[in-house]
C-alpha atoms as a PDB file:
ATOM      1  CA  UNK A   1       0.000   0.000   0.000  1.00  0.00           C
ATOM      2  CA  UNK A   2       1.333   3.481  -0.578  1.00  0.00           C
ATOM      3  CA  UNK A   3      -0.051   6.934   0.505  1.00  0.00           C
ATOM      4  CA  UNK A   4       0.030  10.092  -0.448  1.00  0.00           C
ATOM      5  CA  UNK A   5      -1.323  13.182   1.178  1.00  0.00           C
ATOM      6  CA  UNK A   6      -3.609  15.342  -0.631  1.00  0.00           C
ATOM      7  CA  UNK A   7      -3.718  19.067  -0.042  1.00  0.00           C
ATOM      8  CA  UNK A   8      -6.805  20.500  -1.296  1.00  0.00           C
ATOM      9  CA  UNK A   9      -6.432  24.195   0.877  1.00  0.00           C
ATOM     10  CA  UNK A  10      -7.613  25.936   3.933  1.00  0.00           C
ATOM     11  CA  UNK A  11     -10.834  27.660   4.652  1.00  0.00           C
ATOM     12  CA  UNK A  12     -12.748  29.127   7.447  1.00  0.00           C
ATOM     13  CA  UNK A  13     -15.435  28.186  10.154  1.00  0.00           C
ATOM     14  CA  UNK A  14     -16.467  29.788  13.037  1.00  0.00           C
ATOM     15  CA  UNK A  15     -14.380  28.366  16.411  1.00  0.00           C
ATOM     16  CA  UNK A  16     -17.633  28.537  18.671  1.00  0.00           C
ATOM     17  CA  UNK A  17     -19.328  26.231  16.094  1.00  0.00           C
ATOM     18  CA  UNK A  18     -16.033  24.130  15.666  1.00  0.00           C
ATOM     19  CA  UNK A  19     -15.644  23.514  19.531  1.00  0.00           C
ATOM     20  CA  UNK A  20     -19.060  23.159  20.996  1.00  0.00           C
ATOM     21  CA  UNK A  21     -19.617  23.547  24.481  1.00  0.00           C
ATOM     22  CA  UNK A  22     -15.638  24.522  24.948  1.00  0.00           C
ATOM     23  CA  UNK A  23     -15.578  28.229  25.958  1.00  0.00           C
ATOM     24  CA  UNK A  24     -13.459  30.432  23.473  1.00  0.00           C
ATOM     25  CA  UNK A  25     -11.206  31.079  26.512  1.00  0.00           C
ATOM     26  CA  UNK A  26      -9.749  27.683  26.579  1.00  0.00           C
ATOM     27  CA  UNK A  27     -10.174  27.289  22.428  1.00  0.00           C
ATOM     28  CA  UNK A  28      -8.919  30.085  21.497  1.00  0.00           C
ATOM     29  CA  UNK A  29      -5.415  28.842  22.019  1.00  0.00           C
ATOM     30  CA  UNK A  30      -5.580  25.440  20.046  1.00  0.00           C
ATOM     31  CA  UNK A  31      -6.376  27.834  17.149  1.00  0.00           C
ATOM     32  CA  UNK A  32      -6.388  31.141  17.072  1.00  0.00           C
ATOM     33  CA  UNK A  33      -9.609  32.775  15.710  1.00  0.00           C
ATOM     34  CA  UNK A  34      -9.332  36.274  13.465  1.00  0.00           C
ATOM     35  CA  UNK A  35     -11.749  38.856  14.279  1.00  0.00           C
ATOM     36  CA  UNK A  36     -14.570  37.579  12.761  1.00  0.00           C
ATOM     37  CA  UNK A  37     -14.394  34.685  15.288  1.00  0.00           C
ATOM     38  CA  UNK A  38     -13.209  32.521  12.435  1.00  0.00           C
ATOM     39  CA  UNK A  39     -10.496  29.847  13.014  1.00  0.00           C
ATOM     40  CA  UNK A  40      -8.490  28.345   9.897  1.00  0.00           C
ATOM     41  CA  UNK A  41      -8.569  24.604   9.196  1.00  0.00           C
ATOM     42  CA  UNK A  42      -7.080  21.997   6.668  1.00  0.00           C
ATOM     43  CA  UNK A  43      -9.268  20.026   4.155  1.00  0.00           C
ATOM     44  CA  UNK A  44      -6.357  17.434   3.872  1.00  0.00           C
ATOM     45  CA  UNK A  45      -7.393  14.274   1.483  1.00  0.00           C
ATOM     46  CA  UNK A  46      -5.919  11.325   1.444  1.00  0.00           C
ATOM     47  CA  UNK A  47      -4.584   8.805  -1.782  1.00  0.00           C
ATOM     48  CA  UNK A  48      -4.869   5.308  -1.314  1.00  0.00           C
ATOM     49  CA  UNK A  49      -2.678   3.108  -3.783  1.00  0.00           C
ATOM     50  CA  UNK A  50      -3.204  -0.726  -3.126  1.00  0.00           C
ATOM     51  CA  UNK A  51      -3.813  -3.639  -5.422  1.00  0.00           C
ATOM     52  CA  UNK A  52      -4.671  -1.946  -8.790  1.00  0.00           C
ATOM     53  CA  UNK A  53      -6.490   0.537  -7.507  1.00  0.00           C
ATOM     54  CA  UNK A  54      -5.784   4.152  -6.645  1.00  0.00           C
ATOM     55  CA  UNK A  55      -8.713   5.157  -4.266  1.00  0.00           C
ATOM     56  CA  UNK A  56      -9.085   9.121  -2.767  1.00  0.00           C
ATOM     57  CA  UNK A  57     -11.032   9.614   0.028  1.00  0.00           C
ATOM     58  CA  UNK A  58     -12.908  12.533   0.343  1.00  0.00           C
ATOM     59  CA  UNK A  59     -12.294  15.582  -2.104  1.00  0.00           C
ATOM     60  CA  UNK A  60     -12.231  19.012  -0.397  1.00  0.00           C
ATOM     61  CA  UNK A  61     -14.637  22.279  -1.091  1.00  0.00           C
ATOM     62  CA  UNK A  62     -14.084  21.991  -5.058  1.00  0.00           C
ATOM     63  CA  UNK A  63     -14.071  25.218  -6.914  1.00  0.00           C
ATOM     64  CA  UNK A  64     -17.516  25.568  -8.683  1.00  0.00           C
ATOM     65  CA  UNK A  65     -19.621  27.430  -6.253  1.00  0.00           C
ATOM     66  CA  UNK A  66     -20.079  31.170  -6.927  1.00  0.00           C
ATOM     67  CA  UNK A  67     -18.206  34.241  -5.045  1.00  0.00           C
ATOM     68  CA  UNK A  68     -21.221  34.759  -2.209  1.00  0.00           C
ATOM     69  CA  UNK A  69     -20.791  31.126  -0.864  1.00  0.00           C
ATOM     70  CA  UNK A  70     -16.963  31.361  -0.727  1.00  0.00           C
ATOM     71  CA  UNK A  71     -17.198  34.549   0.822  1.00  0.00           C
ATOM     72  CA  UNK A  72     -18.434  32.511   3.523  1.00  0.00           C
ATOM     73  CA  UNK A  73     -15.593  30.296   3.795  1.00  0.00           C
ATOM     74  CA  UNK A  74     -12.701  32.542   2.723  1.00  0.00           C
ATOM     75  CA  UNK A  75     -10.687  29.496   0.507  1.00  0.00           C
ATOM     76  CA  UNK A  76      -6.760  29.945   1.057  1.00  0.00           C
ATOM     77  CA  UNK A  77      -3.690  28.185   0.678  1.00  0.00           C
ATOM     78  CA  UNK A  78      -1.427  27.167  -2.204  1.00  0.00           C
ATOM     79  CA  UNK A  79      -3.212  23.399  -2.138  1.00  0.00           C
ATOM     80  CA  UNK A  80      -5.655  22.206  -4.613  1.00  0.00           C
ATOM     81  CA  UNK A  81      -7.515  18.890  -5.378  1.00  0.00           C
ATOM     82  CA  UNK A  82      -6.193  18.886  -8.756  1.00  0.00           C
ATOM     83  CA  UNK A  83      -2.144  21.045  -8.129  1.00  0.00           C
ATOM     84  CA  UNK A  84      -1.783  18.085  -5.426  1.00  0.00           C
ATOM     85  CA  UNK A  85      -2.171  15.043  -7.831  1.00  0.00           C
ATOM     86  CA  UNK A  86      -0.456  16.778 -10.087  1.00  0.00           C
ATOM     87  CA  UNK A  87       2.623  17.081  -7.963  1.00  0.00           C
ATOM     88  CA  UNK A  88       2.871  13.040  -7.812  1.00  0.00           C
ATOM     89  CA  UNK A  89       2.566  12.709 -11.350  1.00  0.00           C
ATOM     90  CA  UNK A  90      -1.147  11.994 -11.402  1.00  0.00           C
ATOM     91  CA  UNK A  91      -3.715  12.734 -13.124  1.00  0.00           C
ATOM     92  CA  UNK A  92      -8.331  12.855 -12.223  1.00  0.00           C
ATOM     93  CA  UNK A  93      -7.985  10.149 -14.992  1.00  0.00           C
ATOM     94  CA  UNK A  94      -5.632   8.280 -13.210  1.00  0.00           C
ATOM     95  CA  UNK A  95      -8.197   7.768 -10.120  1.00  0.00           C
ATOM     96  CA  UNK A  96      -9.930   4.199 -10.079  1.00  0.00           C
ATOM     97  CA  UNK A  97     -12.406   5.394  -6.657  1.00  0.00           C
ATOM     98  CA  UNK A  98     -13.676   7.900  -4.827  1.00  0.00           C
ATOM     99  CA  UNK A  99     -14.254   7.721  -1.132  1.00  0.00           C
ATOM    100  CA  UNK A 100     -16.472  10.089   0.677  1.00  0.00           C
ATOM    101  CA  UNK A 101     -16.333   9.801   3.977  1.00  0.00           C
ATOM    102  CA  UNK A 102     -19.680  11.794   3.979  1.00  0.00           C
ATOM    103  CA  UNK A 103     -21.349  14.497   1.990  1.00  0.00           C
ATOM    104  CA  UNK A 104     -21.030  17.495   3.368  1.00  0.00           C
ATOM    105  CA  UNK A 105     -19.850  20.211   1.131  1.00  0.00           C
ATOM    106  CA  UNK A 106     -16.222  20.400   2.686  1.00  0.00           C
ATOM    107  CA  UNK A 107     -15.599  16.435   2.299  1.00  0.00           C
ATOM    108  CA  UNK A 108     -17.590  16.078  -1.399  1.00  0.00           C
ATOM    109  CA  UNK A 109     -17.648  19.337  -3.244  1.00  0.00           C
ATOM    110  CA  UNK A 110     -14.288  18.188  -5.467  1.00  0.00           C
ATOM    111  CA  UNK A 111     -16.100  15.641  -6.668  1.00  0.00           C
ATOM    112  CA  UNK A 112     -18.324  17.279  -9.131  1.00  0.00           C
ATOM    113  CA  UNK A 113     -17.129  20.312 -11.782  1.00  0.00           C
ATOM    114  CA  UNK A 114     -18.576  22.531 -13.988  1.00  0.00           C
ATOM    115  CA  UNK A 115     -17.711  21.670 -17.856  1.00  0.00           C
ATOM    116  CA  UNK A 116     -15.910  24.677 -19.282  1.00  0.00           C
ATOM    117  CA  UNK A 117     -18.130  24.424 -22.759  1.00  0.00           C
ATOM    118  CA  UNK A 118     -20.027  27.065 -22.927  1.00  0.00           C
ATOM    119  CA  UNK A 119     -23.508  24.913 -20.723  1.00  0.00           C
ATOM    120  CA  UNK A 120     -21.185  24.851 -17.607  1.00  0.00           C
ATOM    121  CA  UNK A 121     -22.978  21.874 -16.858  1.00  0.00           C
ATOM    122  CA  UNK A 122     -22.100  19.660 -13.903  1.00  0.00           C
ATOM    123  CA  UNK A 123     -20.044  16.768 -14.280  1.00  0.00           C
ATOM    124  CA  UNK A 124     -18.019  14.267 -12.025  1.00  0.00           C
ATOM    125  CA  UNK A 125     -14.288  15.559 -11.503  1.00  0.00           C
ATOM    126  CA  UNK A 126     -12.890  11.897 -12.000  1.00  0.00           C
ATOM    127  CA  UNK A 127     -14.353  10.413 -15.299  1.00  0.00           C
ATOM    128  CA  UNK A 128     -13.030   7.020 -14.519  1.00  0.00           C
ATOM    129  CA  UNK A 129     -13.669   6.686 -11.197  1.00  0.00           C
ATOM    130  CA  UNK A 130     -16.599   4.834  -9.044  1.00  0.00           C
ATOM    131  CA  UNK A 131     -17.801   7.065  -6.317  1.00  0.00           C
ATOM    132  CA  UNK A 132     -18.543   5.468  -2.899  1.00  0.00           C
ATOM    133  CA  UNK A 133     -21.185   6.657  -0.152  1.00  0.00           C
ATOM    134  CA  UNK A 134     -23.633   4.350   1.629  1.00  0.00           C
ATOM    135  CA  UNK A 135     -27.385   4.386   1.816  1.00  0.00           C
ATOM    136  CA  UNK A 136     -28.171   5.243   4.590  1.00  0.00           C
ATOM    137  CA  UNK A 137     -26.254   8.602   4.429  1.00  0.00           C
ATOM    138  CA  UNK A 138     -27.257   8.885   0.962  1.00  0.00           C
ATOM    139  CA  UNK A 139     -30.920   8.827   2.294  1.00  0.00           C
ATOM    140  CA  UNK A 140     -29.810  11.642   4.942  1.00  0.00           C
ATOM    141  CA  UNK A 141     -28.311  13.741   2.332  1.00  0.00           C
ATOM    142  CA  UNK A 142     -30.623  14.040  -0.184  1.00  0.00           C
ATOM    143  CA  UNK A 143     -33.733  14.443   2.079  1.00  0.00           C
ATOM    144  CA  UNK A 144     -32.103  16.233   4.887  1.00  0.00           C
ATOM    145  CA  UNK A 145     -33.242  17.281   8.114  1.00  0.00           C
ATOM    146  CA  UNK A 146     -33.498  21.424   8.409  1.00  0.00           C
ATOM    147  CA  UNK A 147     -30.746  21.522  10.756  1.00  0.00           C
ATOM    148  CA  UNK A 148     -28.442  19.786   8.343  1.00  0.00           C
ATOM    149  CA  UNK A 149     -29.425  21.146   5.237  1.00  0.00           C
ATOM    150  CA  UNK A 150     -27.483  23.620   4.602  1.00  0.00           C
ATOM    151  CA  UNK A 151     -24.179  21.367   4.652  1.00  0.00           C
ATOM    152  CA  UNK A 152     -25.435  19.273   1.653  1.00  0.00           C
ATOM    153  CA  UNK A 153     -25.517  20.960  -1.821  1.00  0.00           C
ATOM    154  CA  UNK A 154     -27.486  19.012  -3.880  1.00  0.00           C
ATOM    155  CA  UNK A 155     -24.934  20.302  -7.088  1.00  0.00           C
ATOM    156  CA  UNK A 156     -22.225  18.504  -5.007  1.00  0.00           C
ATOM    157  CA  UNK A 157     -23.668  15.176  -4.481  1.00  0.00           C
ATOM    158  CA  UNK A 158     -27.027  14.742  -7.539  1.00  0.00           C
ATOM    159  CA  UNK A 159     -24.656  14.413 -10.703  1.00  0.00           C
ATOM    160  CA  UNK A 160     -22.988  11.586  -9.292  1.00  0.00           C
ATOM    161  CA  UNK A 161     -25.834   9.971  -9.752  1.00  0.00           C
ATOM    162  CA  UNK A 162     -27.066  10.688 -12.722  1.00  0.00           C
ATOM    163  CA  UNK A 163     -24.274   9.773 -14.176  1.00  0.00           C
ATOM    164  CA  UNK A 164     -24.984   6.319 -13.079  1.00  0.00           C
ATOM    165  CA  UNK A 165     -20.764   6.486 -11.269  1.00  0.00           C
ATOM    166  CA  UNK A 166     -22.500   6.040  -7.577  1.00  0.00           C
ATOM    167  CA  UNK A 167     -21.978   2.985  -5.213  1.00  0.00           C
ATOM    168  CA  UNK A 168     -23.069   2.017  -2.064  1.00  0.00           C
ATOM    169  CA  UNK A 169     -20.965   0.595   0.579  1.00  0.00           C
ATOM    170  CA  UNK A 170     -22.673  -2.316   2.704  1.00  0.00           C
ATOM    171  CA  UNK A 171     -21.806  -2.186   6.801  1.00  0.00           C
ATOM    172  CA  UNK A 172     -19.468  -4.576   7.861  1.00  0.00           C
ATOM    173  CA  UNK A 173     -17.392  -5.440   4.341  1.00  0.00           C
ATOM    174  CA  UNK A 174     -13.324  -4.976   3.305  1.00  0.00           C
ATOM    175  CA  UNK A 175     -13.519  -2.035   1.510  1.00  0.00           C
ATOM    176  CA  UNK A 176     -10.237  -3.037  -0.334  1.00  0.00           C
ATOM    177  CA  UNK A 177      -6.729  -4.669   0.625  1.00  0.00           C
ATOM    178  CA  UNK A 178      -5.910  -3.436   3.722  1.00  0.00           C
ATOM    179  CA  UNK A 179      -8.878  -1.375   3.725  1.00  0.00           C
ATOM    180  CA  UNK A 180     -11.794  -1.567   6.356  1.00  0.00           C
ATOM    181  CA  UNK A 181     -14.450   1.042   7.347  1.00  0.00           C
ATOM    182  CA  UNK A 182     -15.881   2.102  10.585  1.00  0.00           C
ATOM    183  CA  UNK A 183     -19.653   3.384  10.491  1.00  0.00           C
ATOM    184  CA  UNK A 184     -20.292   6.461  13.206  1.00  0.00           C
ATOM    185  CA  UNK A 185     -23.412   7.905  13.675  1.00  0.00           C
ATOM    186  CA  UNK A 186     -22.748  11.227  16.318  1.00  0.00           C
ATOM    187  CA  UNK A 187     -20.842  13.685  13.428  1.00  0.00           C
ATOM    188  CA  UNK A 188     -24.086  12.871  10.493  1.00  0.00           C
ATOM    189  CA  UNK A 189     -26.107   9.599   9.904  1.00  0.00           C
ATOM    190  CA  UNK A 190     -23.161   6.537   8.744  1.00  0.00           C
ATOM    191  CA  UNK A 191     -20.414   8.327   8.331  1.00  0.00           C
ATOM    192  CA  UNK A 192     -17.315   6.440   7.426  1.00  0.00           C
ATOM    193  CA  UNK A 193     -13.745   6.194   8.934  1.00  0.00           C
ATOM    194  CA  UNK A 194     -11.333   4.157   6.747  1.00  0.00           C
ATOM    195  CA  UNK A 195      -8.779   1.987   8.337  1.00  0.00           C
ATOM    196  CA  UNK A 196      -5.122   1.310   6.314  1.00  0.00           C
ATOM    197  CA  UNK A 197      -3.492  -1.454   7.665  1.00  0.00           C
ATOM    198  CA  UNK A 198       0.426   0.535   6.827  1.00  0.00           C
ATOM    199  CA  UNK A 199       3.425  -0.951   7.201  1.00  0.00           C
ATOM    200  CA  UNK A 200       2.644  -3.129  10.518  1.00  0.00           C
ATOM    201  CA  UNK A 201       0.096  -0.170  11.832  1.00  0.00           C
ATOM    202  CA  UNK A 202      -3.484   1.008  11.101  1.00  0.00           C
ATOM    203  CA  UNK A 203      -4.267   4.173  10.374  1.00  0.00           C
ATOM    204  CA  UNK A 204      -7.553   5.642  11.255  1.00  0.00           C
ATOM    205  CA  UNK A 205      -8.727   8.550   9.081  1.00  0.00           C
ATOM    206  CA  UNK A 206     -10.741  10.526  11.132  1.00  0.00           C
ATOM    207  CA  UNK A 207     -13.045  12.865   8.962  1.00  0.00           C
ATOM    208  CA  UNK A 208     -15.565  14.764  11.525  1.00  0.00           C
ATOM    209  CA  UNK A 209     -15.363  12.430  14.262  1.00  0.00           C
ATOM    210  CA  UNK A 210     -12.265  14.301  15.647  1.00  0.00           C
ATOM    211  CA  UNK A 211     -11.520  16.779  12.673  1.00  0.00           C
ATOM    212  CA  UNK A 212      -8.102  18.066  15.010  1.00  0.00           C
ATOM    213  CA  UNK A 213      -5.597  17.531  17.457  1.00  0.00           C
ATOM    214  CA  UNK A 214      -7.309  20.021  18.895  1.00  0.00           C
ATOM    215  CA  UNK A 215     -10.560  18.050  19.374  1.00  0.00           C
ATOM    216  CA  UNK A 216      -8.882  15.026  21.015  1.00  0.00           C
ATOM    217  CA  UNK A 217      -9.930  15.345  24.730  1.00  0.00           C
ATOM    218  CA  UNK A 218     -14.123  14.062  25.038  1.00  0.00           C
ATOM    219  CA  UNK A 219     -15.915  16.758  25.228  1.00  0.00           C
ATOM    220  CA  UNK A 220     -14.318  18.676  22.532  1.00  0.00           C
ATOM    221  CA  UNK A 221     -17.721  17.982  19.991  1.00  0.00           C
ATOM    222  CA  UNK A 222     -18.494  20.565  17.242  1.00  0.00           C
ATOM    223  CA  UNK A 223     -21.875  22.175  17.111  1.00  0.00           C
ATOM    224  CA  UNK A 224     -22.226  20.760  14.246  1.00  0.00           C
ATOM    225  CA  UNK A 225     -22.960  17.001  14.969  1.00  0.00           C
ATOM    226  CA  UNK A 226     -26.193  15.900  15.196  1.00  0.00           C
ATOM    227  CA  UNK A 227     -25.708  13.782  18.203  1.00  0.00           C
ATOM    228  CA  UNK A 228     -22.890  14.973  20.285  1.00  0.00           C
ATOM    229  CA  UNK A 229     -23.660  12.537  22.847  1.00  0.00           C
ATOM    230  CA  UNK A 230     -23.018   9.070  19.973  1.00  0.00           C
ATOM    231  CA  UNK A 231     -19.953  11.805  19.153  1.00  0.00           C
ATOM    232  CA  UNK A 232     -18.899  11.294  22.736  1.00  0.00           C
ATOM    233  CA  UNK A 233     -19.393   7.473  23.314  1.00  0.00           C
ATOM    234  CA  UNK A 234     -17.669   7.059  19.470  1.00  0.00           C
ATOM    235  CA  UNK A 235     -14.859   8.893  20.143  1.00  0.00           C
ATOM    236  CA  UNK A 236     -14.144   7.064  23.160  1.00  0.00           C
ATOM    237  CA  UNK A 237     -14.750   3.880  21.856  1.00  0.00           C
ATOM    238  CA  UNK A 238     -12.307   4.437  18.981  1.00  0.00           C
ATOM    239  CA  UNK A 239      -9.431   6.338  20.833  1.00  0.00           C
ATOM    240  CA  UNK A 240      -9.538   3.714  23.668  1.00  0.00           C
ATOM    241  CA  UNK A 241      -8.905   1.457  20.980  1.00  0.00           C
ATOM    242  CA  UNK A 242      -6.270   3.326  19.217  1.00  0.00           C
ATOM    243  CA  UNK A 243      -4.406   3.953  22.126  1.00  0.00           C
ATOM    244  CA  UNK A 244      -4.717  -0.012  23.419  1.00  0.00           C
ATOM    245  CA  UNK A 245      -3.176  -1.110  20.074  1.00  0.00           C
ATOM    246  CA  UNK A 246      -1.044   1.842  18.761  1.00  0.00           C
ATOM    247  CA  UNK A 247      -2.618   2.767  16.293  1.00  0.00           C
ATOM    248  CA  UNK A 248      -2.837   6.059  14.546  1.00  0.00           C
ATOM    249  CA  UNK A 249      -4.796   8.529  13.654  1.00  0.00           C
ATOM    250  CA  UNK A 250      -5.007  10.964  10.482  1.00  0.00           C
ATOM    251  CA  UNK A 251      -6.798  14.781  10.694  1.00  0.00           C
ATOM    252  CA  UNK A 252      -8.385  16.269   7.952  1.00  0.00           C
ATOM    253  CA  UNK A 253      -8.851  19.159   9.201  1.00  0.00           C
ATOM    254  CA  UNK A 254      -6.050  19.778  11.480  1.00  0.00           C
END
């Protein structure tokens, strides 16, 4: 297996919203917020290379939404989805599977682009590729709760499917060599954590179960989960294990 990190930029969410319960006294030092109480974070992919297969999991904030929603976000860095495959001689051609840990817009929106004919129509970024969710978050996604909502863009995640490139993953099977997948419920309904077996270790790829370093210690839950109390019980469940058997764990957003 070989991996490859994937750089697809920074962008901005409020800290109060990315640290819950935590008061900004005691957040404010694990990451700094500017004065629009907005704290920077990572949207850090990940490539996959086993077997013949060259799998990415998740895609970053892609680049086809329109100035007013970026404003929102304030996109920065020198990373891209596209820049970062380039720089280990790939290609969106070259990629056999997409991933997605979930669907909101800061995990899927790479996925899809606008055509540059002159219909900008939506298409998916990797013409080759199978794209992976599950139903049961599919089902969430595309008939969300009003709380939720706002986090799934229906231009992100609908083309997939009509396109006919959209799989489901079933609970409880390999994924790929050296690939398994944890289902968590707290973060959004069946989200998925992959696990690399790597060189003698696992590595457990986090997505918005603990999105940080920062968010290590229990009750360090993001407003933004649905059930912050499964958050709780999952994240202890899974660091208890991590830390019994060494593995490791891998931050998007850190």
């Amino acid at each position: 297996m070989k991996l490859s990190t994937i750089d697809t930029g920074f962008f901005k969410l409020d800290g109060g919203a990315m640290f819950g319960v935590v008061p900004k006294s005691i957040w404010k030092r694990l990451n700094p917020p500017d004065e629009k109480n907005l704290c920077t974070w990572a949207m850090r992919c990940l490539l996959v290379e086993t077997d013949d297969r060259k799998i990415l999991i998740d895609t970053g904030i892609g680049d086809k939404q329109d100035e007013k929603f970026f404003s929102y976000f304030e996109p920065s860095g020198p990373g891209s989805l596209i820049r970062s495959l380039e720089a280990i001689d790939l290609t969106p051609d070259d990629i056999t599977d997409v991933f997605l840990t979930h669907l909101h817009f800061d995990h899927v929106g790479g996925a899809v682009k606008r055509n540059q004919d002159e219909y900008h129509e939506l298409e998916p970024t990797f013409e080759y590729a199978t794209y992976w969710t599950n139903e049961q978050h599919w089902q969430t996604a595309t008939q969300p709760n009003a709380r939720e909502k706002a986090s799934f863009l229906k231009e992100n995640i609908l083309p997939l499917q009509e396109r006919n490139r959209l799989k489901f993953v079933k609970e409880g099977e390999k994924f790929a060599t050296g690939f398994e997948v944890i289902w968590v419920h707290g973060h959004t309904e069946a989200m998925m954590l992959p696990v690399l077996d790597y060189k003698g270790k696992k590595i457990i790829y986090m997505a918005d179960l603990i999105p940080s370093s920062g968010h290590i210690k229990l009750p360090y839950i993001m407003a933004y989960d649905m059930q912050p109390l499964k958050t709780l019980s999952e994240k202890d469940r899974i660091l208890n294990w991590a830390c019994d058997n060494g593995h490791l764990l891998f931050f998007e957003h850190d």
